[in-house]
PDB file of N, CA and C in Angstrom:
ATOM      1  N   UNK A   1       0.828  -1.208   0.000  1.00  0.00           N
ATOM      2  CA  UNK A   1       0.000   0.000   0.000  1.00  0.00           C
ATOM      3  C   UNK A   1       0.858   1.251   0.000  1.00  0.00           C
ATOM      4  N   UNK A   2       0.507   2.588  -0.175  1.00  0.00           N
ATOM      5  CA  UNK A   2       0.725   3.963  -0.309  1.00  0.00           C
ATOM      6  C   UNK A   2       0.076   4.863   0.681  1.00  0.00           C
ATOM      7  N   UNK A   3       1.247   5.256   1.661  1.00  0.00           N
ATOM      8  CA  UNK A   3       0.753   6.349   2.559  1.00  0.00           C
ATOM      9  C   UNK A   3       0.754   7.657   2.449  1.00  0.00           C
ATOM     10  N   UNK A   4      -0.196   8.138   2.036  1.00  0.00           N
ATOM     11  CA  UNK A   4       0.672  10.034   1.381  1.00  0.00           C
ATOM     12  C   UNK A   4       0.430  10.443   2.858  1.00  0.00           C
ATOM     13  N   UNK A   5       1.277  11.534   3.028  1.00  0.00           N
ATOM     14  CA  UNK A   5       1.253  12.647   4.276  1.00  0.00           C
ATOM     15  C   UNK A   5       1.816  13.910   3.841  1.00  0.00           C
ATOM     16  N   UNK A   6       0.435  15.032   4.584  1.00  0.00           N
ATOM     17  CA  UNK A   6       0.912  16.234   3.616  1.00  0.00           C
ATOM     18  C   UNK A   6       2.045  16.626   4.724  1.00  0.00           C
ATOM     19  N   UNK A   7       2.552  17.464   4.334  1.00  0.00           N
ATOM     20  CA  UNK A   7       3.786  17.945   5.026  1.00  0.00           C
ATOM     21  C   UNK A   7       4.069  19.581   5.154  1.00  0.00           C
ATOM     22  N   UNK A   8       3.597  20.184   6.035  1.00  0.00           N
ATOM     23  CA  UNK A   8       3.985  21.774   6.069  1.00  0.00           C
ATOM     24  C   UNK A   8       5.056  22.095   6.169  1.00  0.00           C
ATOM     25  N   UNK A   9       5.835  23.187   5.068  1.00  0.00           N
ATOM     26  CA  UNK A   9       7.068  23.545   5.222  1.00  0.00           C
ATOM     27  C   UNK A   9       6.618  24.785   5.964  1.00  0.00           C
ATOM     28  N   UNK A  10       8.031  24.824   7.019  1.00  0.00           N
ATOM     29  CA  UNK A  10       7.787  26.353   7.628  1.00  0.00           C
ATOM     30  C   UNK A  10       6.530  26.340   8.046  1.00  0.00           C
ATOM     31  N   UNK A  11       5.772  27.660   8.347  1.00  0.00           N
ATOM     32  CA  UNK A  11       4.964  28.275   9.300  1.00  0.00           C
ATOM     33  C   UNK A  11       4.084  27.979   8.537  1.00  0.00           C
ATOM     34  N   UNK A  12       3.864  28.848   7.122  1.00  0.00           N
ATOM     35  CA  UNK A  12       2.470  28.073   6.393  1.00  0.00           C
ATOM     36  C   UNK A  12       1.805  28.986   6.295  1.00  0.00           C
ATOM     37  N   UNK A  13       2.315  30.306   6.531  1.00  0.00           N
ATOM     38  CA  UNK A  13       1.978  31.406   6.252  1.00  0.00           C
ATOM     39  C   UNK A  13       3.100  32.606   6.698  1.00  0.00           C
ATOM     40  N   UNK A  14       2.481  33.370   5.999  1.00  0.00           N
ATOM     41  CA  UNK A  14       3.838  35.244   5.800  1.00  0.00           C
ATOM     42  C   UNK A  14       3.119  36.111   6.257  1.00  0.00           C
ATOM     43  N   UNK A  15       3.480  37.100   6.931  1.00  0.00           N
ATOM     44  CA  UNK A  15       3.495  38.613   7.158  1.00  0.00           C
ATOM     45  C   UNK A  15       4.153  39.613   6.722  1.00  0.00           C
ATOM     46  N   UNK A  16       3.959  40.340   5.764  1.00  0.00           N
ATOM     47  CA  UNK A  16       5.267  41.642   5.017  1.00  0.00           C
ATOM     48  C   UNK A  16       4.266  42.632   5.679  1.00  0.00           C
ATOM     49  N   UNK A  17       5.087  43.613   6.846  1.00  0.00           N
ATOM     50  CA  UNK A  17       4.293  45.021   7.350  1.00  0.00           C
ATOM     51  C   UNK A  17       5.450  46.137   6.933  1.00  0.00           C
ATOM     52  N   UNK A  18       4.632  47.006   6.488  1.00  0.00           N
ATOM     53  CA  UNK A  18       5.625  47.842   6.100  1.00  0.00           C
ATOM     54  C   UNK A  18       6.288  48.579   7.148  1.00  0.00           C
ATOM     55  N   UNK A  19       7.955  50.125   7.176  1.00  0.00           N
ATOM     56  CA  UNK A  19       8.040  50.445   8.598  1.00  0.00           C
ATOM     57  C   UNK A  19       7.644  52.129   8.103  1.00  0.00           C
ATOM     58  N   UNK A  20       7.313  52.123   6.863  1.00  0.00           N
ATOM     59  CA  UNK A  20       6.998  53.688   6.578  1.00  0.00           C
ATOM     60  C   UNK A  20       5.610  53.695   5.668  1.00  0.00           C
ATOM     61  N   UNK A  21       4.839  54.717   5.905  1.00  0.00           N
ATOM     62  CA  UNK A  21       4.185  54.805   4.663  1.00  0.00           C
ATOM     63  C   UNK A  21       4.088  56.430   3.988  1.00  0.00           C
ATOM     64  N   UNK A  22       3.149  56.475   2.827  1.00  0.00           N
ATOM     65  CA  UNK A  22       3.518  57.862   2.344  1.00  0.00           C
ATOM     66  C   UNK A  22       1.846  58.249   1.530  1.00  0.00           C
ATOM     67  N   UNK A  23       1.149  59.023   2.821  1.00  0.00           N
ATOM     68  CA  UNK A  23      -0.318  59.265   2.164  1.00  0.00           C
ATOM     69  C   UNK A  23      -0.261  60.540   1.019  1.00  0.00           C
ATOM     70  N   UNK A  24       0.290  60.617   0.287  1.00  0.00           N
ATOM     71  CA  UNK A  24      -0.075  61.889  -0.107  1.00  0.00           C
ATOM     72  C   UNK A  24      -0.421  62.358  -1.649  1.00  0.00           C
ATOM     73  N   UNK A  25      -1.301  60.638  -1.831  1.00  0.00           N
ATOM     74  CA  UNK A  25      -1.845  61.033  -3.107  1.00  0.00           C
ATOM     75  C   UNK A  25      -1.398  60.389  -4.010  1.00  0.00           C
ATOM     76  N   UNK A  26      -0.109  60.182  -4.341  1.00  0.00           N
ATOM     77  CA  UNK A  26       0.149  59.625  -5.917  1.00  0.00           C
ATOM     78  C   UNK A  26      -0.318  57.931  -5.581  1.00  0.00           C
ATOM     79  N   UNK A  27       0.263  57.184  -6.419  1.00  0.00           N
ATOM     80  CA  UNK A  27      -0.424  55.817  -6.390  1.00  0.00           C
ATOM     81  C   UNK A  27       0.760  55.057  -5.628  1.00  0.00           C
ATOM     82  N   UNK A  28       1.462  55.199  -4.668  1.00  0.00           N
ATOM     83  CA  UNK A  28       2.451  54.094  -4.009  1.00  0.00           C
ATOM     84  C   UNK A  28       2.338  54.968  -2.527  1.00  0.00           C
ATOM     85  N   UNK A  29       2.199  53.507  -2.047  1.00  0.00           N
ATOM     86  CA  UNK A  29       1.949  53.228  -0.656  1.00  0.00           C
ATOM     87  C   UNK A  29       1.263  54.710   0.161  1.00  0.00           C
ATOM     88  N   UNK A  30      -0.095  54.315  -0.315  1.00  0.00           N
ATOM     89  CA  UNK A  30      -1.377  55.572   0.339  1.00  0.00           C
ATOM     90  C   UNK A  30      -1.791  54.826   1.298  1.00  0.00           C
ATOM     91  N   UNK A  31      -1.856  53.730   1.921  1.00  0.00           N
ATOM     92  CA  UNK A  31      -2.134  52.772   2.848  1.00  0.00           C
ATOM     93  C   UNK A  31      -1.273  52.393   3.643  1.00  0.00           C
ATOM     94  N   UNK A  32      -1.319  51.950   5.196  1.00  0.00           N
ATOM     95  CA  UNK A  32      -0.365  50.951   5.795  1.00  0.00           C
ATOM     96  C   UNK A  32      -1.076  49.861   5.984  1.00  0.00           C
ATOM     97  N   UNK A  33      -0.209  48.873   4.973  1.00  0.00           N
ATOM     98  CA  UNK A  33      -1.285  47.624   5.315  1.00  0.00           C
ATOM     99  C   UNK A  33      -0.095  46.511   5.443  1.00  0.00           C
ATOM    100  N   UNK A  34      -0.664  45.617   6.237  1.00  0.00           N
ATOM    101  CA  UNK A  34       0.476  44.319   5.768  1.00  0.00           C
ATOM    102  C   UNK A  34      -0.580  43.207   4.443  1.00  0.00           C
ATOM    103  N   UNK A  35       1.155  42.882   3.816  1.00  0.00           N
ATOM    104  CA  UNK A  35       0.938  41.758   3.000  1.00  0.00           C
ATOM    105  C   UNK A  35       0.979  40.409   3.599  1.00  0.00           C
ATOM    106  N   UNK A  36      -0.069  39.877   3.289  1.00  0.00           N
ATOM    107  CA  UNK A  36       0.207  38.182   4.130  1.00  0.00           C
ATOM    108  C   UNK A  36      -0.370  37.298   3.139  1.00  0.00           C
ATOM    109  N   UNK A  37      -0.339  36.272   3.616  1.00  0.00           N
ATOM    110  CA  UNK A  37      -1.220  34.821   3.006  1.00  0.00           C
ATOM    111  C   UNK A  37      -1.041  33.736   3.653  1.00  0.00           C
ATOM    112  N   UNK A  38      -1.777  32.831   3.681  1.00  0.00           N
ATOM    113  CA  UNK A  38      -1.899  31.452   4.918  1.00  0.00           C
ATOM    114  C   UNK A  38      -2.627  31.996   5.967  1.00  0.00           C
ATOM    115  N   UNK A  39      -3.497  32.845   5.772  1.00  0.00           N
ATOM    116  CA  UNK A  39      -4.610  33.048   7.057  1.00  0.00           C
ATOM    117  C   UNK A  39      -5.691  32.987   6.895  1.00  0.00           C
ATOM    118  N   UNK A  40      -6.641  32.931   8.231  1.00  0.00           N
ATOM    119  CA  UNK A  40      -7.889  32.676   7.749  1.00  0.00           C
ATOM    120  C   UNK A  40      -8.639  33.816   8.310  1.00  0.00           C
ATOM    121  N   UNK A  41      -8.390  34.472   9.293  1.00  0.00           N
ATOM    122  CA  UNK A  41      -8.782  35.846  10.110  1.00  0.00           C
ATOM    123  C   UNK A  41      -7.344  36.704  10.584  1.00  0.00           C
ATOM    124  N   UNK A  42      -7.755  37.681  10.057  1.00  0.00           N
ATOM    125  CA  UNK A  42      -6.467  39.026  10.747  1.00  0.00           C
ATOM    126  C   UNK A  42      -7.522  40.492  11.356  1.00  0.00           C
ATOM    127  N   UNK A  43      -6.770  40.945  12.331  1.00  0.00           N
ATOM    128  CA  UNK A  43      -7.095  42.002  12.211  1.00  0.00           C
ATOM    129  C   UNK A  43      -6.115  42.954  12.584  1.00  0.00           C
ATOM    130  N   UNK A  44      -6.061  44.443  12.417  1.00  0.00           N
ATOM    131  CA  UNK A  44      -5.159  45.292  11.939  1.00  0.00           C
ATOM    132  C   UNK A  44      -5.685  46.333  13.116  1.00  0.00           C
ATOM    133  N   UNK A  45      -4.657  46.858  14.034  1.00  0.00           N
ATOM    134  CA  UNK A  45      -4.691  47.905  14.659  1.00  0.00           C
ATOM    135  C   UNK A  45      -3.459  49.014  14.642  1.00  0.00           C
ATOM    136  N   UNK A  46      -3.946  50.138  14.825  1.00  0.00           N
ATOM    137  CA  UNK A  46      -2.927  51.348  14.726  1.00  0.00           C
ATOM    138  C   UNK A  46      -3.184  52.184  15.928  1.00  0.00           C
ATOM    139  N   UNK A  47      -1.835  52.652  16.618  1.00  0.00           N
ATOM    140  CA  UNK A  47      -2.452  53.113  17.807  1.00  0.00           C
ATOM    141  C   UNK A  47      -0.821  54.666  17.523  1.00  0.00           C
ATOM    142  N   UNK A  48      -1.429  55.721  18.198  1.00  0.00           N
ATOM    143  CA  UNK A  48      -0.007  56.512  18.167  1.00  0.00           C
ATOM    144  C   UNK A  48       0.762  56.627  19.063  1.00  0.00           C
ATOM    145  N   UNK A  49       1.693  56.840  19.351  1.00  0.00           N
ATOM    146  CA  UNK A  49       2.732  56.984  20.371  1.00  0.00           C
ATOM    147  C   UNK A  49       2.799  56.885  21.899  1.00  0.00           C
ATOM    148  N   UNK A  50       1.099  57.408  22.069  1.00  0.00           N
ATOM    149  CA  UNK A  50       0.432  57.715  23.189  1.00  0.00           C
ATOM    150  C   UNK A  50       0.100  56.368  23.381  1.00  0.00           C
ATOM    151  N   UNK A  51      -0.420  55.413  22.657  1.00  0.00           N
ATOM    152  CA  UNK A  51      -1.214  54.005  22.844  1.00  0.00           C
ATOM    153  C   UNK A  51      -2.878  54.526  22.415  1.00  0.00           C
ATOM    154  N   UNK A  52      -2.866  55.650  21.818  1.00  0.00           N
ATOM    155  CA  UNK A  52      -4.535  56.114  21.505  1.00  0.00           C
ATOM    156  C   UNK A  52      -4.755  54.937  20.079  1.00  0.00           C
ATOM    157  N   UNK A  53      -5.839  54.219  20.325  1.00  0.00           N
ATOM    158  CA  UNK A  53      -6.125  53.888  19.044  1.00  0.00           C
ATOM    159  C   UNK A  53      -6.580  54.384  17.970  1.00  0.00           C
ATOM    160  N   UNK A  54      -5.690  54.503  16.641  1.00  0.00           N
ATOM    161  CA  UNK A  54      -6.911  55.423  15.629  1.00  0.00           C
ATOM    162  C   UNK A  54      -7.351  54.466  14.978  1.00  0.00           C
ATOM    163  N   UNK A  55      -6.836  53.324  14.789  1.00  0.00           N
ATOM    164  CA  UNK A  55      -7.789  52.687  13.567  1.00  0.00           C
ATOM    165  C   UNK A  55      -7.690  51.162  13.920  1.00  0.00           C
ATOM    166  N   UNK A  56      -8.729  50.570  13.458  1.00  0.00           N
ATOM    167  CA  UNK A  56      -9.113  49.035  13.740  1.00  0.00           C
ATOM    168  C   UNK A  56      -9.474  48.381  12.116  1.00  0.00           C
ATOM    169  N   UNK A  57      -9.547  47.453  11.505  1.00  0.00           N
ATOM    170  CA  UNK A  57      -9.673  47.075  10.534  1.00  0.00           C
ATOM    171  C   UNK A  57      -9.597  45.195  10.924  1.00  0.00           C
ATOM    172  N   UNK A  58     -11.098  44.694  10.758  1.00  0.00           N
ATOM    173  CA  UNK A  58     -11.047  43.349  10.847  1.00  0.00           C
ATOM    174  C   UNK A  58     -11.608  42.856   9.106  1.00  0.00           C
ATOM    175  N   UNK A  59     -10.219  41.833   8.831  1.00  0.00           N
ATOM    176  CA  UNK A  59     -10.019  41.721   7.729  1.00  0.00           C
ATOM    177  C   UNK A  59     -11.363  40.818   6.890  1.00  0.00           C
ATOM    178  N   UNK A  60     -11.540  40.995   5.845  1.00  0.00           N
ATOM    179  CA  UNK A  60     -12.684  40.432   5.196  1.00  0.00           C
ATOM    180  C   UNK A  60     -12.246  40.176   3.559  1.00  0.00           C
ATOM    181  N   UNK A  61     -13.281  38.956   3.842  1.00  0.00           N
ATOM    182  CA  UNK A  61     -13.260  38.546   1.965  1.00  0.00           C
ATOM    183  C   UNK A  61     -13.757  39.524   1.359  1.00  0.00           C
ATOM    184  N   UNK A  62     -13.127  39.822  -0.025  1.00  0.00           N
ATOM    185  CA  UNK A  62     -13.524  40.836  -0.724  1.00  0.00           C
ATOM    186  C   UNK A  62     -13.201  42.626  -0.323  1.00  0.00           C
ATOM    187  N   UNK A  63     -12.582  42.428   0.848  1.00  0.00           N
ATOM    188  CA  UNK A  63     -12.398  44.155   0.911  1.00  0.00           C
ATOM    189  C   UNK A  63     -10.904  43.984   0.006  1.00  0.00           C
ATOM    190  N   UNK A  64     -10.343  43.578  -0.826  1.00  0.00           N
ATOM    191  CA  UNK A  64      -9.145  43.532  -2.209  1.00  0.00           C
ATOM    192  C   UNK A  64     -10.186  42.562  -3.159  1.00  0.00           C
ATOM    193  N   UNK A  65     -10.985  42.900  -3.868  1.00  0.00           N
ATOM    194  CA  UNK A  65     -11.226  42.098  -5.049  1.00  0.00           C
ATOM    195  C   UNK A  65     -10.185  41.253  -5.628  1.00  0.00           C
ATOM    196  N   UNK A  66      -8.972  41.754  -6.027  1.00  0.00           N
ATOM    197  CA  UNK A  66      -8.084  40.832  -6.611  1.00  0.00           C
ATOM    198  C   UNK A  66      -7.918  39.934  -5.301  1.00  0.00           C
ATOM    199  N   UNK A  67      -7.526  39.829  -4.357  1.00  0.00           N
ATOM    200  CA  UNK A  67      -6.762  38.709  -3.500  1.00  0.00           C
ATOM    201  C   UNK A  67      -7.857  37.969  -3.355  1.00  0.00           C
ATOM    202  N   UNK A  68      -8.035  36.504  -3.000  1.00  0.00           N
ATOM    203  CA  UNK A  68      -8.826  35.768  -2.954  1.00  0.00           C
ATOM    204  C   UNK A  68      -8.565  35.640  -1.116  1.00  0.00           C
ATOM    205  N   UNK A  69      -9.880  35.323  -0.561  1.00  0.00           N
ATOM    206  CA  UNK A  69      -9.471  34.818   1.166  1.00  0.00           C
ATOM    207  C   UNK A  69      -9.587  36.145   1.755  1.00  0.00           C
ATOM    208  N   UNK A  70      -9.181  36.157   3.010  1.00  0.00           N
ATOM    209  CA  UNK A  70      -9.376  37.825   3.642  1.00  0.00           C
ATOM    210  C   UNK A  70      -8.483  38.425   2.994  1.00  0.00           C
ATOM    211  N   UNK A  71      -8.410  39.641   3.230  1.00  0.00           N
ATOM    212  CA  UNK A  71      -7.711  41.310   2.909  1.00  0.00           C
ATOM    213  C   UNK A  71      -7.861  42.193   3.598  1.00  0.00           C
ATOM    214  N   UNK A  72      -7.082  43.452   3.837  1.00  0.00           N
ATOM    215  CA  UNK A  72      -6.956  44.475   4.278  1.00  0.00           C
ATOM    216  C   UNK A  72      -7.307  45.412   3.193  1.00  0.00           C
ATOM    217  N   UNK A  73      -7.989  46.324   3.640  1.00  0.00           N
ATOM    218  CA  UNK A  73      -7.578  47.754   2.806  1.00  0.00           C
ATOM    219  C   UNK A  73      -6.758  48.875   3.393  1.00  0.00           C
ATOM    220  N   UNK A  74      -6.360  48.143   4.495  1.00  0.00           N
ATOM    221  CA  UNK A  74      -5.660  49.523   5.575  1.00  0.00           C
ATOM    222  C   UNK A  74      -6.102  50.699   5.649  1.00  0.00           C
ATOM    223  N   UNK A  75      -5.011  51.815   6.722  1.00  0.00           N
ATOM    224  CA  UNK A  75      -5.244  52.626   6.947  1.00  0.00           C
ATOM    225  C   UNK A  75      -4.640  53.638   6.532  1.00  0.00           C
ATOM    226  N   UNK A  76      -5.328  54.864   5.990  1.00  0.00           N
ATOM    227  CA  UNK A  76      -5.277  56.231   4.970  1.00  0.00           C
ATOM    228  C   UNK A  76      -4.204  57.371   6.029  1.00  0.00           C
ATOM    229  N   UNK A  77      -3.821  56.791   7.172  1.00  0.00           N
ATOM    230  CA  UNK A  77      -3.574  58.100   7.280  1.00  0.00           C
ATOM    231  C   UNK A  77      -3.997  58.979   7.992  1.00  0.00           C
ATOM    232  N   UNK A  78      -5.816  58.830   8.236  1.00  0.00           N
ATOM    233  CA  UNK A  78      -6.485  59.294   8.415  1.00  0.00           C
ATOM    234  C   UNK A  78      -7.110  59.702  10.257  1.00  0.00           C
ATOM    235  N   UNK A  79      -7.690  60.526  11.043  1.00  0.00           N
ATOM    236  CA  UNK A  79      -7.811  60.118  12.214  1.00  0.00           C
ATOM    237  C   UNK A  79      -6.063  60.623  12.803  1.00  0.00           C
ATOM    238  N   UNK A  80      -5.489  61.156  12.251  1.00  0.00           N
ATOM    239  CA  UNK A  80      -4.229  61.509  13.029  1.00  0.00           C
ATOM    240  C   UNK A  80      -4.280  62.954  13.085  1.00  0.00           C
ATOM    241  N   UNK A  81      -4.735  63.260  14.592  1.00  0.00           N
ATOM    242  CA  UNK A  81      -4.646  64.802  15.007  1.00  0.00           C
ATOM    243  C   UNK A  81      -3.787  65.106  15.594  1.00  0.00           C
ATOM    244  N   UNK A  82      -2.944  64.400  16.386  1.00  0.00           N
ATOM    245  CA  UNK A  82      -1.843  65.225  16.959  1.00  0.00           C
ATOM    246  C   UNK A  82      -0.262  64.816  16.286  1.00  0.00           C
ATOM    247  N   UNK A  83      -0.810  63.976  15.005  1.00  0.00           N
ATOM    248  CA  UNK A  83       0.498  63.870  14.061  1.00  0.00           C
ATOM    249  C   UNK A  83       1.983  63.098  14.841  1.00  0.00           C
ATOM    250  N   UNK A  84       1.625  62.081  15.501  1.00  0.00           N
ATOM    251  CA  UNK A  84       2.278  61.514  16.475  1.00  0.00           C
ATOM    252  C   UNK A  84       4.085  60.984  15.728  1.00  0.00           C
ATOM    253  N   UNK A  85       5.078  60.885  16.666  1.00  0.00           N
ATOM    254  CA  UNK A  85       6.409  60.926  15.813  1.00  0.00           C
ATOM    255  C   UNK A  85       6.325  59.391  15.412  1.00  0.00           C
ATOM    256  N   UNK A  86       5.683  58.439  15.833  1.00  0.00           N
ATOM    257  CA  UNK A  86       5.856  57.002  14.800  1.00  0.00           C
ATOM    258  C   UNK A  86       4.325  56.806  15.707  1.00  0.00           C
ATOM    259  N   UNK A  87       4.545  55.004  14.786  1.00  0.00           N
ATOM    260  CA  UNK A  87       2.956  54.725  15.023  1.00  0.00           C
ATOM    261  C   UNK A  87       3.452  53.227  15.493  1.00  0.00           C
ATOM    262  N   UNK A  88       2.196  52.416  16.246  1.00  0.00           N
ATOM    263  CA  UNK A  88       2.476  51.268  16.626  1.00  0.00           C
ATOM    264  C   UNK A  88       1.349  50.123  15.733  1.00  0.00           C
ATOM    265  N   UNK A  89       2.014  49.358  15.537  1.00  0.00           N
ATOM    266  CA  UNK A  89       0.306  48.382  14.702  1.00  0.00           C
ATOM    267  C   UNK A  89       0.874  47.428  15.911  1.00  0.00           C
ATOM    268  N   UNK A  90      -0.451  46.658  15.451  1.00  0.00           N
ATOM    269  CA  UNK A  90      -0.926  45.263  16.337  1.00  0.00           C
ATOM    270  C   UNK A  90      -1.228  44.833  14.908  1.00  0.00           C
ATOM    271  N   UNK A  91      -1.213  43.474  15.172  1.00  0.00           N
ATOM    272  CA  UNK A  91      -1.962  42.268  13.647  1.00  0.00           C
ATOM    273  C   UNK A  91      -1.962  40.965  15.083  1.00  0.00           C
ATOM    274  N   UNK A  92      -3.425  40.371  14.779  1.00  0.00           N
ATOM    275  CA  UNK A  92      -3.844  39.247  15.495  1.00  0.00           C
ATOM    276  C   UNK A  92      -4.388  38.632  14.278  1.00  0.00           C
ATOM    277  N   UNK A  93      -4.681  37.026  14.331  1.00  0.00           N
ATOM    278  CA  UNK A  93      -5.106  36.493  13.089  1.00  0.00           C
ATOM    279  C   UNK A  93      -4.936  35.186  13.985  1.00  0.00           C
ATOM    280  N   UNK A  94      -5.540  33.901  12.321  1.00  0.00           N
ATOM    281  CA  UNK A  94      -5.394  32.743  12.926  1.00  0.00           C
ATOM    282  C   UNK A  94      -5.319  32.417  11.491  1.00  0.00           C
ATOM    283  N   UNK A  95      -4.305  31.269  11.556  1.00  0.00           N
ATOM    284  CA  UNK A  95      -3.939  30.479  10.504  1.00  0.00           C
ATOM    285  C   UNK A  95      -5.050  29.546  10.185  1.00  0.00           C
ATOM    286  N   UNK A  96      -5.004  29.364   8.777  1.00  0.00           N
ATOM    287  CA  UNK A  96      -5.750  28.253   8.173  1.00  0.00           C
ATOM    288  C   UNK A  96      -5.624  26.941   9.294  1.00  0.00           C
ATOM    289  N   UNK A  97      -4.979  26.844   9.961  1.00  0.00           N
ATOM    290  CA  UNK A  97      -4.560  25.372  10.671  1.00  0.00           C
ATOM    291  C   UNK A  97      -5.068  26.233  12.293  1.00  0.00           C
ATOM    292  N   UNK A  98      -5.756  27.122  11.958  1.00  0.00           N
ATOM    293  CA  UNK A  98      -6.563  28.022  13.389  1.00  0.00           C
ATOM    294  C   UNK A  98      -5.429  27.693  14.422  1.00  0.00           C
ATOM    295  N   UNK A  99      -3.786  28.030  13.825  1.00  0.00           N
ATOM    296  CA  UNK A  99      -2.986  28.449  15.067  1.00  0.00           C
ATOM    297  C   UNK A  99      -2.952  30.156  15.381  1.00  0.00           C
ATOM    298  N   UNK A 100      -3.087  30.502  16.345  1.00  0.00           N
ATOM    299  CA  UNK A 100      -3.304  31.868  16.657  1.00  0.00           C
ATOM    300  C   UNK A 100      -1.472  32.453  16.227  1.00  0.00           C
ATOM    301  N   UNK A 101      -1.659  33.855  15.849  1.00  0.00           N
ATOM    302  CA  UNK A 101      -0.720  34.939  14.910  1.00  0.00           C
ATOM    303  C   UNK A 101      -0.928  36.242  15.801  1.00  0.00           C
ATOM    304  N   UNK A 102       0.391  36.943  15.853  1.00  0.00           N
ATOM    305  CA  UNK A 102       0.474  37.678  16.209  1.00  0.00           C
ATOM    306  C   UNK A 102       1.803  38.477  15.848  1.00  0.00           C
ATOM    307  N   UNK A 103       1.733  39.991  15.837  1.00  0.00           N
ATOM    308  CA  UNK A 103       2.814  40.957  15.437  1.00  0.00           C
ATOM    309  C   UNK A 103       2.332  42.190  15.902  1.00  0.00           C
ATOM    310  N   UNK A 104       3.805  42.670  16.139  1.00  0.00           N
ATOM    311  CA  UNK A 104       3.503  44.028  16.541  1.00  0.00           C
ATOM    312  C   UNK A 104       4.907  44.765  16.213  1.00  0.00           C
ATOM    313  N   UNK A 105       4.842  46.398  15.866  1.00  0.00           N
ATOM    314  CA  UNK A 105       5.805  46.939  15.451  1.00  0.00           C
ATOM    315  C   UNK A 105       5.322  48.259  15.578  1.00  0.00           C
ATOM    316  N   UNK A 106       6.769  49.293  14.621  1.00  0.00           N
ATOM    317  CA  UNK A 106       6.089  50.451  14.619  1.00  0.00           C
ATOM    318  C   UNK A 106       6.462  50.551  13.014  1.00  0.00           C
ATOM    319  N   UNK A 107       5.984  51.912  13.192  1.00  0.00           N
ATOM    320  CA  UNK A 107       6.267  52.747  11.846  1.00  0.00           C
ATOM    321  C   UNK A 107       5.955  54.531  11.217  1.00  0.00           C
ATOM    322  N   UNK A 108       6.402  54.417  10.646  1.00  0.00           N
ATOM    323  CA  UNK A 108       6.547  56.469  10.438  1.00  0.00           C
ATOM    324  C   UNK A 108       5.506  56.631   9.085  1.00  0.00           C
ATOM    325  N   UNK A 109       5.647  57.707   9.482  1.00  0.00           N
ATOM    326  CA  UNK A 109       4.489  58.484   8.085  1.00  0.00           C
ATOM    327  C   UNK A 109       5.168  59.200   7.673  1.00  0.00           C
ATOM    328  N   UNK A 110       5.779  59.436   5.964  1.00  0.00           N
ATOM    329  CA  UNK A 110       6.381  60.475   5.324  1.00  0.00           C
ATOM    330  C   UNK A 110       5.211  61.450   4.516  1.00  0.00           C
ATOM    331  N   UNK A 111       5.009  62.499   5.242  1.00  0.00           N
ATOM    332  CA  UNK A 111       3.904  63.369   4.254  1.00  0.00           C
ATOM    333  C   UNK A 111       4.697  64.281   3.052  1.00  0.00           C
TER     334      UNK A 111
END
């Protein structure tokens, strides 16, 4: 007889978060979003310097037409009044194999 066994290389999923972004209109990087794949739920928080949260984003099918599975559309930028000197994200999620994900970092805004 023949035993197949699937075999996961590595984690089985990626996270690319960016550490800068740049809202100001032309068409590259108007969003801070991370790139991933191998998940089945993410969600996306931004908080400023202070720990104030400005933005929450729980990821969904179809908010990227092109990507198939959840997506982000991230955050614009937007909601920043006291223009804080970097920013902090959170990303929580769960892998297709519903192992729980987690990241956290910062990052700057070039206007």
């Amino acid at each position: 007889g023949e035993l197949t066994k699937s075999v996961k290389i590595g984690k089985g999923y990626n996270i690319l978060v960016p550490n800068v972004f740049t809202p100001n209109g032309d068409i590259w990087n108007n969003t801070f979003r991370p790139i991933f794949n191998g998940l089945s739920e993410i969600t996306l928080r931004v908080y400023d310097f202070n720990g104030g949260l400005l933005f929450e984003e729980i990821g969904a099918v179809g908010n990227d037409p092109e990507i198939q599975g959840v997506s982000l559309l991230g955050w614009d930028g937007g909601n920043d009044s006291i223009s804080s000197p970097y920013y902090i994200y959170t990303i929580t999620g769960k892998t297709i194999d519903d192992e729980e994900v987690f990241r956290d970092g910062t990052f700057i805004i070039l206007r």
